[in-house]
Protein backbone atom coordinates (compact mmCIF):
# COMPACT_ATOMS: atom_id res chain seq x y z
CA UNK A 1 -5.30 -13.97 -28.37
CA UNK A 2 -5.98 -10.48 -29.49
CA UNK A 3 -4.04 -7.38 -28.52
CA UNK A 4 -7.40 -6.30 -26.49
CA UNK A 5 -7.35 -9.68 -24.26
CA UNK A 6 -3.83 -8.90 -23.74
CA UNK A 7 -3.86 -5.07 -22.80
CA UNK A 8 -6.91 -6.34 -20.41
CA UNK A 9 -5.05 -8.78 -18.76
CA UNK A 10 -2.07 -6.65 -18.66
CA UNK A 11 -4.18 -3.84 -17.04
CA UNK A 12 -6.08 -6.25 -14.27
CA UNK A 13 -2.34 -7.22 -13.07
CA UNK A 14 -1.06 -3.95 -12.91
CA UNK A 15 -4.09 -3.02 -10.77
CA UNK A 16 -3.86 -5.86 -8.65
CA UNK A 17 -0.01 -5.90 -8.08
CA UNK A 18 -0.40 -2.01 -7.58
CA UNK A 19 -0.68 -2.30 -3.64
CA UNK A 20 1.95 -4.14 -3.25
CA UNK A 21 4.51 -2.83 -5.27
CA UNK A 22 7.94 -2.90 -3.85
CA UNK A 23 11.05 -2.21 -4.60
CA UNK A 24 14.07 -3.67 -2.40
CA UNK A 25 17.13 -2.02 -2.36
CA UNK A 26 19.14 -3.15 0.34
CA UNK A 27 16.07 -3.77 2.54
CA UNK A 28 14.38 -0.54 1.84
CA UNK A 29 10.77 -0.89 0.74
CA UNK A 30 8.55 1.33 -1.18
CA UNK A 31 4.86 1.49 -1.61
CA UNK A 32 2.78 3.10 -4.65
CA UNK A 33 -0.16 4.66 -2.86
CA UNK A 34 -2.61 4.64 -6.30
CA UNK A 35 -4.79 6.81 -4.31
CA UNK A 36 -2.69 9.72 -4.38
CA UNK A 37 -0.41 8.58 -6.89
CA UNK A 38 2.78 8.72 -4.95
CA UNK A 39 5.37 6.81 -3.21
CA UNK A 40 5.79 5.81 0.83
CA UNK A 41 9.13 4.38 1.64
CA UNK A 42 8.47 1.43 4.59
CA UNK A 43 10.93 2.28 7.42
CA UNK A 44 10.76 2.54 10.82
CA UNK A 45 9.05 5.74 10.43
CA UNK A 46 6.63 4.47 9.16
CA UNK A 47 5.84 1.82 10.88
CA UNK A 48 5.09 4.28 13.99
CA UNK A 49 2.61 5.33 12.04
CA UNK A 50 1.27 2.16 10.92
CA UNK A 51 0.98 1.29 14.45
CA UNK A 52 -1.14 4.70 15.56
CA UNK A 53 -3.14 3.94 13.22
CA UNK A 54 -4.36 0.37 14.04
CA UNK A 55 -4.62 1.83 17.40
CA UNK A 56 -6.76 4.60 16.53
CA UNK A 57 -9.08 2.84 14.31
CA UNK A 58 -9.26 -0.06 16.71
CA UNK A 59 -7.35 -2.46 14.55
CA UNK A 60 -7.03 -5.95 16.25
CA UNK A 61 -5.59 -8.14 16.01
CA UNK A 62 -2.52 -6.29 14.69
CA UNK A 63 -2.02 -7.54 10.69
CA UNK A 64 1.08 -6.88 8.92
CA UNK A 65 0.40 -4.17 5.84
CA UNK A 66 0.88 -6.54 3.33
CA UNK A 67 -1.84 -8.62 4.18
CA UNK A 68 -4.48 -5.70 4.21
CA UNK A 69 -6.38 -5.98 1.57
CA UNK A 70 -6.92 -2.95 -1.27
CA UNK A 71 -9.50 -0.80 0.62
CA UNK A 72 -7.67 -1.24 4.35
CA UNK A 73 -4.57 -0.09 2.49
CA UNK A 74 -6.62 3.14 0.66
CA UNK A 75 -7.61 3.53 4.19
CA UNK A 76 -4.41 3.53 5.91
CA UNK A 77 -2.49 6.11 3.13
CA UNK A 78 -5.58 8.10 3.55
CA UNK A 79 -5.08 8.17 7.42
CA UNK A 80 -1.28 8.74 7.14
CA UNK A 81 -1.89 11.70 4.68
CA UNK A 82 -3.38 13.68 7.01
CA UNK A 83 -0.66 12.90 9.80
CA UNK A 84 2.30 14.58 9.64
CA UNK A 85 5.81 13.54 9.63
């Protein structure tokens, strides 16, 4: 295999894994948001605003975030950008 076929195949799981990178440190989870190239940490907090958000964008049923796919996701860190903390 070539060094191409590798940095390709190293680059498609990088973007794929992207959205659901996590880190867990004593339960506390962390999400890259590629969109605005930052970091969310998953706590209660924020899963108030998870929840306003399904709610206001008529979300149903209710899905846990990890099984949103790449655009719902976008869509979501999007939202919660413009929301305050």
């Amino acid at each position: 295999m070539s060094g191409r076929h590798y940095l390709r195949t190293f680059s498609l799981t990088v973007a794929l894994a992207a959205p659901w990178v996590m880190t867990a440190c004593g339960g506390h989870h962390y999400y890259h948001d590629a969109y605005y190239n930052d970091d969310h940490h998953w706590d209660r907090n924020e899963i108030v605003f998870y929840n306003q958000w399904t709610v206001e964008t008529h979300r149903d049923p209710h899905r846990d975030f990890r099984k949103l796919n790449a655009e719902e996701q976008r869509q979501y860190w999007e939202w919660r950008h413009h929301h305050s903390r």
